[in-house]
C-alpha atoms as a PDB file:
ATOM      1  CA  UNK A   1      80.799  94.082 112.181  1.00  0.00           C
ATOM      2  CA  UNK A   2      82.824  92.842 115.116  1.00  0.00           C
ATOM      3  CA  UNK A   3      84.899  94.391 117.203  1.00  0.00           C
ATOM      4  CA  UNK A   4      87.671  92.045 116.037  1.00  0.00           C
ATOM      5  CA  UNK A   5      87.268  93.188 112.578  1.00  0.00           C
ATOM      6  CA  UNK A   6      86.559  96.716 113.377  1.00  0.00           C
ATOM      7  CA  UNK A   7      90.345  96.524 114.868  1.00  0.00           C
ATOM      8  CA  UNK A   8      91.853  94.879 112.261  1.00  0.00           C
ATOM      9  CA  UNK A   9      90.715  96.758 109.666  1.00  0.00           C
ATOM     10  CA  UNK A  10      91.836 100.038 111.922  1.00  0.00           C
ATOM     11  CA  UNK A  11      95.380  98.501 112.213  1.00  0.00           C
ATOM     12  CA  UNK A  12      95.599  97.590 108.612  1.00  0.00           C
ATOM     13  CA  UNK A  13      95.418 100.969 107.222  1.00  0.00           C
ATOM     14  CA  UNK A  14      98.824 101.629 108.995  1.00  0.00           C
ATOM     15  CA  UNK A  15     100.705  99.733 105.772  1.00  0.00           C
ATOM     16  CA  UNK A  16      99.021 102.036 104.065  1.00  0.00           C
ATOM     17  CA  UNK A  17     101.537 105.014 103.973  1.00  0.00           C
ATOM     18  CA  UNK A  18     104.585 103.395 102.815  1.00  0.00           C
ATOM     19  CA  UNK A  19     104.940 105.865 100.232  1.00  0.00           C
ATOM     20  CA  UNK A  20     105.073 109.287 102.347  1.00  0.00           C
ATOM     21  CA  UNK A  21     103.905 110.468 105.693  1.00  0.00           C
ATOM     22  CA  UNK A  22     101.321 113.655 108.209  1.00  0.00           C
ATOM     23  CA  UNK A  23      99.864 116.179 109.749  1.00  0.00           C
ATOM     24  CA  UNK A  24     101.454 117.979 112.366  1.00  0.00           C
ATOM     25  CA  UNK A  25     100.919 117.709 116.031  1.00  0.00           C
ATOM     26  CA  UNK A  26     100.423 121.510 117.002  1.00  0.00           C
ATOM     27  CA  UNK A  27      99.410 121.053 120.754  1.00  0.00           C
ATOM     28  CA  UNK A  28     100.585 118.699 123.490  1.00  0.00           C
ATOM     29  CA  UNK A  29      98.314 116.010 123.664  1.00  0.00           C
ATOM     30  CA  UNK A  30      97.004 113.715 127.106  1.00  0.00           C
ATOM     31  CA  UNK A  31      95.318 110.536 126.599  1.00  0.00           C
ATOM     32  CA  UNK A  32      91.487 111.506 128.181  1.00  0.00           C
ATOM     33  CA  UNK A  33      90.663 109.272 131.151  1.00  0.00           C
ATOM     34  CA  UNK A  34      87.786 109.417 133.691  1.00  0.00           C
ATOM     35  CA  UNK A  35      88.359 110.802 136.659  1.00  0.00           C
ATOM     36  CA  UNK A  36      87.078 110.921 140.070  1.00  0.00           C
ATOM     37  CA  UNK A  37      87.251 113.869 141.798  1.00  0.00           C
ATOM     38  CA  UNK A  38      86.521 113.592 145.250  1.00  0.00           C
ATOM     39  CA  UNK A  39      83.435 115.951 146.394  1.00  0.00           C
ATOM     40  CA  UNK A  40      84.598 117.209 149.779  1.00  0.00           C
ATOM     41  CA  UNK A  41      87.425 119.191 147.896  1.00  0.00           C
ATOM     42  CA  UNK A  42      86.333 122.158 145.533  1.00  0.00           C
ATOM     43  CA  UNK A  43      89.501 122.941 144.909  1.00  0.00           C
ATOM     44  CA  UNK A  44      90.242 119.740 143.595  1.00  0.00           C
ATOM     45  CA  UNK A  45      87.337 119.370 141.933  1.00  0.00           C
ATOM     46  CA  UNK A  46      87.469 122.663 140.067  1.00  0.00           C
ATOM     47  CA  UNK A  47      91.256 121.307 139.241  1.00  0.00           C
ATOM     48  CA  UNK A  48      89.891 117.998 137.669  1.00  0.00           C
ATOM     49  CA  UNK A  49      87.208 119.489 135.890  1.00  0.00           C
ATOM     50  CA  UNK A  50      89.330 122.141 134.019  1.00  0.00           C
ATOM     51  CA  UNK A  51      92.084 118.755 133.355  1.00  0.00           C
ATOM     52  CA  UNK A  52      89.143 117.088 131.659  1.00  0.00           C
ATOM     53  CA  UNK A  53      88.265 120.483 129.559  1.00  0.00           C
ATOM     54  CA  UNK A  54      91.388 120.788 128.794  1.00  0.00           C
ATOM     55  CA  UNK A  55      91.866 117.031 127.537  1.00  0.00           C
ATOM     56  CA  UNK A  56      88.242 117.197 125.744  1.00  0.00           C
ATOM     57  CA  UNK A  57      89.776 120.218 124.193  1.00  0.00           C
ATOM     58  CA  UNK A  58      92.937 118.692 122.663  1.00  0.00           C
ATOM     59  CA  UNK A  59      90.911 115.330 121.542  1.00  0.00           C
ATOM     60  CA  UNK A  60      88.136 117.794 119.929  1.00  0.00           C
ATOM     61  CA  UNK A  61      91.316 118.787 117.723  1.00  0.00           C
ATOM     62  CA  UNK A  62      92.624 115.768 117.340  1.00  0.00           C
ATOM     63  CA  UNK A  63      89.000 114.711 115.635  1.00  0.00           C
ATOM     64  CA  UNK A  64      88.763 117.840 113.622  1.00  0.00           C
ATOM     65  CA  UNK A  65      92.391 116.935 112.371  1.00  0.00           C
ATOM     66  CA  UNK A  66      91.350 113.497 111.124  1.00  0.00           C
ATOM     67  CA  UNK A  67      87.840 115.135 109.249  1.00  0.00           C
ATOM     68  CA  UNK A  68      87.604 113.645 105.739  1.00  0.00           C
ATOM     69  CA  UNK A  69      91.828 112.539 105.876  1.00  0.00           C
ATOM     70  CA  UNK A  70      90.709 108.952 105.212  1.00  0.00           C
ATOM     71  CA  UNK A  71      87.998 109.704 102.515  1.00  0.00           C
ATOM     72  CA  UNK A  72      90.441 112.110 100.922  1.00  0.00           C
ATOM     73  CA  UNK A  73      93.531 109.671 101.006  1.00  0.00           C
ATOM     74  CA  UNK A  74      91.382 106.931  99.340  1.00  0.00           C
ATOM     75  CA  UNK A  75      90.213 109.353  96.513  1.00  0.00           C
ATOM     76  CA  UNK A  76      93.833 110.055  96.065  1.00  0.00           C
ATOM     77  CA  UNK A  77      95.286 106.595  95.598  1.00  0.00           C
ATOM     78  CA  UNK A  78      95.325 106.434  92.082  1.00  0.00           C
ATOM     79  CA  UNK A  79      97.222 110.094  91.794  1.00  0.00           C
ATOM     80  CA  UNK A  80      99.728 108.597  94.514  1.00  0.00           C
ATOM     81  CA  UNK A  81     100.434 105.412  92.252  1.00  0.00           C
ATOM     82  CA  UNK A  82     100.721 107.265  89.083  1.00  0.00           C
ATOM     83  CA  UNK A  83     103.184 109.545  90.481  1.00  0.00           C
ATOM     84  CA  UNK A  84     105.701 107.273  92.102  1.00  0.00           C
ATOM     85  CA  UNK A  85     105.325 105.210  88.431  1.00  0.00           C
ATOM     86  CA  UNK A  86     106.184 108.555  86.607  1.00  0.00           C
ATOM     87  CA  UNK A  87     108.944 109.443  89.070  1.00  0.00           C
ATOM     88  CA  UNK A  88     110.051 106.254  89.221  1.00  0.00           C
ATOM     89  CA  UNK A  89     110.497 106.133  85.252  1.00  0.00           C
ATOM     90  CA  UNK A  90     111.447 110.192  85.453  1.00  0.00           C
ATOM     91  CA  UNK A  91     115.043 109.509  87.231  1.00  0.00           C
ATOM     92  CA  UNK A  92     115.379 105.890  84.966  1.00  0.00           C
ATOM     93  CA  UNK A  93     115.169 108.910  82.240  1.00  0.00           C
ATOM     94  CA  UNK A  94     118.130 110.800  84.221  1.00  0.00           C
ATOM     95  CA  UNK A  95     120.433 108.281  85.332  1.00  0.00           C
ATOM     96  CA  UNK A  96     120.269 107.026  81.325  1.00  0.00           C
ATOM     97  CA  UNK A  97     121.543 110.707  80.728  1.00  0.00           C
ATOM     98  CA  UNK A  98     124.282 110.681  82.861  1.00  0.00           C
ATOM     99  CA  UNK A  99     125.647 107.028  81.986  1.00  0.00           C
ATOM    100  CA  UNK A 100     125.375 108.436  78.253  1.00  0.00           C
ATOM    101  CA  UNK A 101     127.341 111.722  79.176  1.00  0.00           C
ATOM    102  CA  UNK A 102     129.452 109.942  81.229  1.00  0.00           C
ATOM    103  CA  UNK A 103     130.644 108.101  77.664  1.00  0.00           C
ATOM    104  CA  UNK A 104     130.388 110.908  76.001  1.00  0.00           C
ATOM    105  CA  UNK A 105     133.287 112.762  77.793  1.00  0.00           C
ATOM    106  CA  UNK A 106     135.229 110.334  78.326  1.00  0.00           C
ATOM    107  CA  UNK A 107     135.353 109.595  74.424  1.00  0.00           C
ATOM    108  CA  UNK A 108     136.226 113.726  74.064  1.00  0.00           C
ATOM    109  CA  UNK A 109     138.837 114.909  72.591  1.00  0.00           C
ATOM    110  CA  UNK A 110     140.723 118.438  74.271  1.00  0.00           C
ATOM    111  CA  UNK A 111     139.025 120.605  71.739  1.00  0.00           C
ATOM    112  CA  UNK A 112     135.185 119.019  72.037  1.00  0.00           C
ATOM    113  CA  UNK A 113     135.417 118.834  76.177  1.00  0.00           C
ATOM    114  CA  UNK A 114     133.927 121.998  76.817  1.00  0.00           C
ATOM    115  CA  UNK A 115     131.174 122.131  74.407  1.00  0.00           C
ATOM    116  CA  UNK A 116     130.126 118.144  75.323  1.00  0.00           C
ATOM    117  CA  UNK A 117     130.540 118.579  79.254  1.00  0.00           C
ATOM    118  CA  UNK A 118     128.089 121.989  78.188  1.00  0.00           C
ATOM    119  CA  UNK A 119     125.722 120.057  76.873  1.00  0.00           C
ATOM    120  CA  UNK A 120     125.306 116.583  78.919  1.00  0.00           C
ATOM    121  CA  UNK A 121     124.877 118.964  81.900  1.00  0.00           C
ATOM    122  CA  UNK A 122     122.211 121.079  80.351  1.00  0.00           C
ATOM    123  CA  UNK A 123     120.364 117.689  79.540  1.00  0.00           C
ATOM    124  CA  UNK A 124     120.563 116.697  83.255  1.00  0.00           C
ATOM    125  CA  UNK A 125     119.778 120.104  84.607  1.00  0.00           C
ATOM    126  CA  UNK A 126     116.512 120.025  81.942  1.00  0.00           C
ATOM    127  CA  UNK A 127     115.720 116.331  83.824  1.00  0.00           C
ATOM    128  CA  UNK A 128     116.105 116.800  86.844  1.00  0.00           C
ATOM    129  CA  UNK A 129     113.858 120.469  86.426  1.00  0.00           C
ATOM    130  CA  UNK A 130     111.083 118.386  85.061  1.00  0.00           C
ATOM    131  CA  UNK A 131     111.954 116.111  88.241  1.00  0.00           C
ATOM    132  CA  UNK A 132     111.509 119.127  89.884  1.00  0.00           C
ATOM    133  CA  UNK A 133     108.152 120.482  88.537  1.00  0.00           C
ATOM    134  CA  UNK A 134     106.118 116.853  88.966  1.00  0.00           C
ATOM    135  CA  UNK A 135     107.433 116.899  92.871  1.00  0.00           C
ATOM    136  CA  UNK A 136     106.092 120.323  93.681  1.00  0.00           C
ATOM    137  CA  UNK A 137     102.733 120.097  92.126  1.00  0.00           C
ATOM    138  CA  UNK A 138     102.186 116.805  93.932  1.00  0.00           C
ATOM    139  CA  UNK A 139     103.158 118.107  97.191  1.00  0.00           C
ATOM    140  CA  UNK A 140     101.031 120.830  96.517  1.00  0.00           C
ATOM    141  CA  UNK A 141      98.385 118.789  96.528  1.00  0.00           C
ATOM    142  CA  UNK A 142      99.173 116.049  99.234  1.00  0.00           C
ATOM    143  CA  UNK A 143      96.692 115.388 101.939  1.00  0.00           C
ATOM    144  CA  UNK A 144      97.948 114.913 105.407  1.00  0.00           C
ATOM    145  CA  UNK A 145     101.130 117.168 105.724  1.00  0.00           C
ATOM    146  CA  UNK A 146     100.362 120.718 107.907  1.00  0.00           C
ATOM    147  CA  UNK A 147     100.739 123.502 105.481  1.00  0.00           C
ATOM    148  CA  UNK A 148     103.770 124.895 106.910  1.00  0.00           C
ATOM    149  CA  UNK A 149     105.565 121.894 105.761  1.00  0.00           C
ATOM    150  CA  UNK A 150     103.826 121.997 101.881  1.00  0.00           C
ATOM    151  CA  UNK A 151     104.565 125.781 102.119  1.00  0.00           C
ATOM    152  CA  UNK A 152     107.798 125.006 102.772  1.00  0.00           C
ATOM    153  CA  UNK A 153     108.951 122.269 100.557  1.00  0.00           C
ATOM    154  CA  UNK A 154     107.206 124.217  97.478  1.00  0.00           C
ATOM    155  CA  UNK A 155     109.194 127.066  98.476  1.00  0.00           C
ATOM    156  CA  UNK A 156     112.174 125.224  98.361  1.00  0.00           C
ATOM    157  CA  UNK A 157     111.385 123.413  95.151  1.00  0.00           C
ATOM    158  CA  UNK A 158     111.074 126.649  93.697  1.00  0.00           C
ATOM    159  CA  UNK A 159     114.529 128.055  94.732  1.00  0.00           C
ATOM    160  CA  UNK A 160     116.179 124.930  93.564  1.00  0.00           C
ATOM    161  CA  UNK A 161     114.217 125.430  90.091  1.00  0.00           C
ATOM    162  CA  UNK A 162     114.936 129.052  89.949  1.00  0.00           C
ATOM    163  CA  UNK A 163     118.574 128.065  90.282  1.00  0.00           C
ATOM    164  CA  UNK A 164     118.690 125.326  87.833  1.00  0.00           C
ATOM    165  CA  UNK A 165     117.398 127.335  85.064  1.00  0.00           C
ATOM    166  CA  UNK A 166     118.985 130.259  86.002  1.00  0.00           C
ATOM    167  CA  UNK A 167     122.166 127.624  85.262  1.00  0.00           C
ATOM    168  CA  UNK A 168     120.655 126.406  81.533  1.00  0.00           C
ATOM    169  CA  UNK A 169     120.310 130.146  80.464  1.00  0.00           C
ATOM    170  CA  UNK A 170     124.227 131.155  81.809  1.00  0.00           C
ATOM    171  CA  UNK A 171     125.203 128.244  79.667  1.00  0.00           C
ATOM    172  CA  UNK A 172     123.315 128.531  76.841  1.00  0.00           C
ATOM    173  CA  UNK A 173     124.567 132.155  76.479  1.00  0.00           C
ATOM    174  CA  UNK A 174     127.557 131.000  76.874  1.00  0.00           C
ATOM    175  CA  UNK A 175     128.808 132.142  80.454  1.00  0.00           C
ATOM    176  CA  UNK A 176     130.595 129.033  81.673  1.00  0.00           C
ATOM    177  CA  UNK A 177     133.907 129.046  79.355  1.00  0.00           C
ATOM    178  CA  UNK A 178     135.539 126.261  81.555  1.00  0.00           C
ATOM    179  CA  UNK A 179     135.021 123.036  83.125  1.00  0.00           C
ATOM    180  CA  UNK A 180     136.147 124.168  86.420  1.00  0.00           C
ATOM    181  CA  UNK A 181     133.138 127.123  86.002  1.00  0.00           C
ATOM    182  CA  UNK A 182     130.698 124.467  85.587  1.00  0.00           C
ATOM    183  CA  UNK A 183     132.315 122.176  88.762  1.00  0.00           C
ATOM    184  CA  UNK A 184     131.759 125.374  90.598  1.00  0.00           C
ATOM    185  CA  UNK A 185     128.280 125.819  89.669  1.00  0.00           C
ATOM    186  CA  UNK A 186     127.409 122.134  90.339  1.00  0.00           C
ATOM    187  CA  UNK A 187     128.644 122.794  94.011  1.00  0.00           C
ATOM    188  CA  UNK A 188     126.763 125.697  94.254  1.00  0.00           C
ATOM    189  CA  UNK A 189     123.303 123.937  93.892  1.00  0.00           C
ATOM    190  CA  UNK A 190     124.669 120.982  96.219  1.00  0.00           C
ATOM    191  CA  UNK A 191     125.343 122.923  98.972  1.00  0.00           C
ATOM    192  CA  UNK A 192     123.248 125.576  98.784  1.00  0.00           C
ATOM    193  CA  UNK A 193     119.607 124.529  97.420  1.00  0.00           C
ATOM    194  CA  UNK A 194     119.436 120.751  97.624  1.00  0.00           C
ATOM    195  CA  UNK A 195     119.857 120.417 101.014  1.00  0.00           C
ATOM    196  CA  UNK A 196     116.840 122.761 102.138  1.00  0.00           C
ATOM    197  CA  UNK A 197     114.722 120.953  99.340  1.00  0.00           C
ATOM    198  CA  UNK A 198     115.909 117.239 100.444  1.00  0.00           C
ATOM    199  CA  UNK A 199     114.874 118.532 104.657  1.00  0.00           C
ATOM    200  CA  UNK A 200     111.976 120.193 103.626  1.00  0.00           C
ATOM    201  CA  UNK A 201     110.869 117.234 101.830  1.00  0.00           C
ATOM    202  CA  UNK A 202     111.487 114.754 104.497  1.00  0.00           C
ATOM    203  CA  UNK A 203     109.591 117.082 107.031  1.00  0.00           C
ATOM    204  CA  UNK A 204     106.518 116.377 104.343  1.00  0.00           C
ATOM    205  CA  UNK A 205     106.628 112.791 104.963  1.00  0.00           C
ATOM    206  CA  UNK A 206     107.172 112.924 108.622  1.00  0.00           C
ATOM    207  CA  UNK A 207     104.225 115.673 109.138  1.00  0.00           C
ATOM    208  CA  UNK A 208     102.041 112.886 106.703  1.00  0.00           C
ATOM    209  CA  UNK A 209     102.861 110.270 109.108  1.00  0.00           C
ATOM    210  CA  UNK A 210     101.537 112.101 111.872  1.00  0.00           C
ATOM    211  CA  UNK A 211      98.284 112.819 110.118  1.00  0.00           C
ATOM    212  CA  UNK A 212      98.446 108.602 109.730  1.00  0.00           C
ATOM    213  CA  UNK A 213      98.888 108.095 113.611  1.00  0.00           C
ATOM    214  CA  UNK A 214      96.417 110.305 114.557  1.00  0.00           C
ATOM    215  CA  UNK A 215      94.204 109.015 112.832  1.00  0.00           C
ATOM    216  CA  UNK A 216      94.974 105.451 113.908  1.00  0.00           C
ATOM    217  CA  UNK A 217      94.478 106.860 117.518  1.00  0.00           C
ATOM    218  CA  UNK A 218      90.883 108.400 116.768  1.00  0.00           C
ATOM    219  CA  UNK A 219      90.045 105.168 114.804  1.00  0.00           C
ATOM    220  CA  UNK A 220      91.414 103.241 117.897  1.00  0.00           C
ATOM    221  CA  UNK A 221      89.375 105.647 120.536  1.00  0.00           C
ATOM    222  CA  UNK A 222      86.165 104.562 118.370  1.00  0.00           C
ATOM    223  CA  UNK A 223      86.197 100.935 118.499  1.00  0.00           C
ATOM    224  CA  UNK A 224      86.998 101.176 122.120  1.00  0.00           C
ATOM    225  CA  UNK A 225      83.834 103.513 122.532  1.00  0.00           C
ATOM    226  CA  UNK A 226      80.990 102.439 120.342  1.00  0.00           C
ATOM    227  CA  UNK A 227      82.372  98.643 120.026  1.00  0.00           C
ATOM    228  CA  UNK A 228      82.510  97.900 125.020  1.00  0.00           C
ATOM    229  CA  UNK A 229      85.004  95.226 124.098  1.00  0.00           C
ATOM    230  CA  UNK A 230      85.946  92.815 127.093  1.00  0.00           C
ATOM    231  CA  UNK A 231      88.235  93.598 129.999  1.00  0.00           C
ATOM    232  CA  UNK A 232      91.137  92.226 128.565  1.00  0.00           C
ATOM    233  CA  UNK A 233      90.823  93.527 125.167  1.00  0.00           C
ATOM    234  CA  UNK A 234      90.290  96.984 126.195  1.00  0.00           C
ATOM    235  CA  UNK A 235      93.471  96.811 128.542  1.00  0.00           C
ATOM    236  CA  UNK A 236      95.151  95.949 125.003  1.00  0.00           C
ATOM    237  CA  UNK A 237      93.365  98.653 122.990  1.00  0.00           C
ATOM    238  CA  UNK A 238      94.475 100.824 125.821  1.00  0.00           C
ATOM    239  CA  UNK A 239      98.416  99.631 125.450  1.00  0.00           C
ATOM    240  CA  UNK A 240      97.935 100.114 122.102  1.00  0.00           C
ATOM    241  CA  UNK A 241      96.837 103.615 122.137  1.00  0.00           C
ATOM    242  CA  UNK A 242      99.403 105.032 124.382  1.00  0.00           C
ATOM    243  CA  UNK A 243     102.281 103.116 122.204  1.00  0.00           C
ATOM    244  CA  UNK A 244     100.888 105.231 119.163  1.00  0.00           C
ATOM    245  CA  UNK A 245     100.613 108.303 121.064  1.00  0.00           C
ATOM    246  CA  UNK A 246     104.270 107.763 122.022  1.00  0.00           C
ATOM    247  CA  UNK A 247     105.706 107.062 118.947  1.00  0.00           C
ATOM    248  CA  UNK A 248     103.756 110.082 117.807  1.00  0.00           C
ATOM    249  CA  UNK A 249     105.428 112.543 119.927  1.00  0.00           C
ATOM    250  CA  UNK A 250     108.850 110.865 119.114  1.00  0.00           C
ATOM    251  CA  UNK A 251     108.432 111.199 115.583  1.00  0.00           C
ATOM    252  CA  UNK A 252     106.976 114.791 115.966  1.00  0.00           C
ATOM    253  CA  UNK A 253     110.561 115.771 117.921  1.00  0.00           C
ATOM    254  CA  UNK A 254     112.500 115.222 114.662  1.00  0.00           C
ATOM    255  CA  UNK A 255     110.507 118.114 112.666  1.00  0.00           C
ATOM    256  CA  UNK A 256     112.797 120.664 115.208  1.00  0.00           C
ATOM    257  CA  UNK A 257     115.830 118.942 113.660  1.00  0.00           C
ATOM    258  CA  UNK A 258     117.827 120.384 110.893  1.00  0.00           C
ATOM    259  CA  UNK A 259     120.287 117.735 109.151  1.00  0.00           C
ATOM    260  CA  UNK A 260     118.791 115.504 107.309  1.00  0.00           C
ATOM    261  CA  UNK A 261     121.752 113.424 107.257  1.00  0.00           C
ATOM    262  CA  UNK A 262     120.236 112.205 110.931  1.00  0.00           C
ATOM    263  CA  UNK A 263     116.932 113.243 110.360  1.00  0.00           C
ATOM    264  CA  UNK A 264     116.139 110.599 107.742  1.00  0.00           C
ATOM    265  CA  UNK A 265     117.474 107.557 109.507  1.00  0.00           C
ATOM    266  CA  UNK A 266     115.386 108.750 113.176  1.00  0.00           C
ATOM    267  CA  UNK A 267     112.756 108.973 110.839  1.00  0.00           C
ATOM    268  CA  UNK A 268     112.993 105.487 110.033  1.00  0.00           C
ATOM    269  CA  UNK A 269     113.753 104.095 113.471  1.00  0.00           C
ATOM    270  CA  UNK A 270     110.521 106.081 114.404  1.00  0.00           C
ATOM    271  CA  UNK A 271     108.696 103.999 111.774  1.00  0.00           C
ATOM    272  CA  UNK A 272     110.277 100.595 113.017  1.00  0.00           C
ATOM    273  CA  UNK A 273     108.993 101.647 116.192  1.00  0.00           C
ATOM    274  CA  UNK A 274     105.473 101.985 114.973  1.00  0.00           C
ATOM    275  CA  UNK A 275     105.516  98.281 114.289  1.00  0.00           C
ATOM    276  CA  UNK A 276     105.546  97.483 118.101  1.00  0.00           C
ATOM    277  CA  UNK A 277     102.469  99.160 118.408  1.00  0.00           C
ATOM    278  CA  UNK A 278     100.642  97.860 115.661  1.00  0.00           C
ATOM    279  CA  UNK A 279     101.258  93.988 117.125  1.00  0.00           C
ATOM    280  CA  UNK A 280     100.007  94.968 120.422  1.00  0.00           C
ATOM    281  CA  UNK A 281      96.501  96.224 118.322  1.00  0.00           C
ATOM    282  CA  UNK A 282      97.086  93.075 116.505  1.00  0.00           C
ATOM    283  CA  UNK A 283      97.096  91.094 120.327  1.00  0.00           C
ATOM    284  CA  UNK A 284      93.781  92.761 121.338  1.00  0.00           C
ATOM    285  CA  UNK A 285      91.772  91.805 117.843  1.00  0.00           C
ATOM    286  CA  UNK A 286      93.035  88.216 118.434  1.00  0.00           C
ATOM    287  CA  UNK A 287      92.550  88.019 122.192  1.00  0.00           C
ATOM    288  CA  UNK A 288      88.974  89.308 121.231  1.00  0.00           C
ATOM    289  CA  UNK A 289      88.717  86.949 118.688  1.00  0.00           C
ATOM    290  CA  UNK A 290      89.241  84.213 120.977  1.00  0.00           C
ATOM    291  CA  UNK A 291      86.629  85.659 123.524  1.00  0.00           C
ATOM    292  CA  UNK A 292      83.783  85.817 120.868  1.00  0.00           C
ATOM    293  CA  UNK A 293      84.539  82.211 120.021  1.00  0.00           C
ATOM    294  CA  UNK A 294      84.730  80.820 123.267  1.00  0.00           C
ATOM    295  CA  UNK A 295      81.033  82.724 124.262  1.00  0.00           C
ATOM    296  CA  UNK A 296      79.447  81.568 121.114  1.00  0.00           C
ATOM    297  CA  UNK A 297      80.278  78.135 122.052  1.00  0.00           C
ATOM    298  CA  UNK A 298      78.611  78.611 125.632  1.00  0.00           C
END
């Protein structure tokens, strides 16, 4: 294989996680270099030596990070796709409810409100809990994302299911004898549980992407290593490396934040911005391209 095609197919993965996101970066990470200490100075030479430990230290984690992600997110592709398809169909299933309870009270007469309102939100509640119970055993199970953030989002999943059903049982015993009781209750899960769930779940994806980027980087590191491309195309790899790693720590700064009315749209400028570095990977496989063709000719 070429290095050409060893760097497109490296680059190509990256359209890969469209559908979620990573794990986390736990330590400060520095690009290792080589350096040249200069021999008259021990001092300085001690001081270079423990950089490099240091650096080989945080790439050694990097690597063990990345062990078996790609093997395990192929073996999971299928699970993935079947999923999305089921959730996909899951909220069709929902927003049919609603559009048919929306009918359905407005057709009411005073007497049948109550009892109708009653039931089209126990049908939704019952959806969306099933919604509910698909999401958290497929985060459970997602490769990529750092535990804290599947720990997390489960735990939140559970609170919000706790709550719903704690909701169906207080109306089918009959606790709600108003509209305005179930209004109140409807604002209650709103503002109290779906909000942690909806962050927590967007930390997911944004911890998955990370797991994606560092693994792009290692991939990256190895072509550069095992493939010696030219000059020129390892100036590129280089510029190419350092954009990931930067969009890496940029998208690793919105896990601290806590809205997720401005976390979601960072988290997509952050995945714009990931674009720019996969053309410059795409400008060293065809700059490399061009100097295989050019010495095959000679």
């Amino acid at each position: 294989m070429t290095p050409t095609s060893r760097i497109l197919i490296v680059l190509s993965i990256i359209l890969l996680p469209t559908t979620a996101a990573a794990y986390v970066i736990e330590t400060d990470y520095q690009h290792p270099q080589t350096y040249s200490p200069n021999p008259s100075s021990a001092s300085s030479a001690s001081s270079e030596q423990l950089k490099e430990s240091a650096e080989e230290q945080q790439w050694n984690t990097r690597e063990a990070r990345n062990e078996g992600f790609w093997a395990n997110m192929m073996n999971r592709r299928k699970l993935d796709q079947e999923y999305k398809s089921g959730n996909q169909a899951r909220r069709e299933k929902l927003s049919e409810i609603r559009q048919v309870c929306r009918t359905d009270i407005r057709k009411a007469n005073i007497g049948s409100m109550l009892p109708i309102t009653q039931n089209c939100y126990r049908a939704v509640l019952s959806s969306e809990l099933e919604i509910l119970r698909k999401q958290k055993h497929y985060v459970f199970s997602l490769t990529g994302p750092a535990g804290q953030y599947i720990t997390g989002a489960i735990f939140h999943i559970q609170n919000l299911s706790d709550a719903i059903s704690a909701v169906i049982k207080g109306i089918d015993s009959g606790s709600y004898q108003s509209k305005e009781d179930l209004q109140e209750v409807k604002k209650s899960l709103a503002q109290t549980y779906l909000p942690n769930k909806d962050i927590a779940m967007t930390q997911v994806r944004i911890s998955r992407t990370l797991a994606w980027l560092n693994h792009i980087i290692v991939r990256l590191e190895t072509v550069k290593n095992n493939t010696a491309p030219e000059g020129g195309v390892l100036a590129k790899i280089d510029m190419a490396i350092t954009c990931f790693e930067t969009e890496e720590e940029q998208i690793k700064s919105l896990l601290s934040l806590e809205d997720n009315d401005t976390l979601i749209p960072a988290f997509r400028q952050g995945q714009s911005d990931v674009k720019f570095c996969i053309q410059q990977g795409l400008e060293a496989a065809l700059l490399n391209k061009e100097l295989e063709q050019a010495n095959a000719e000679n």
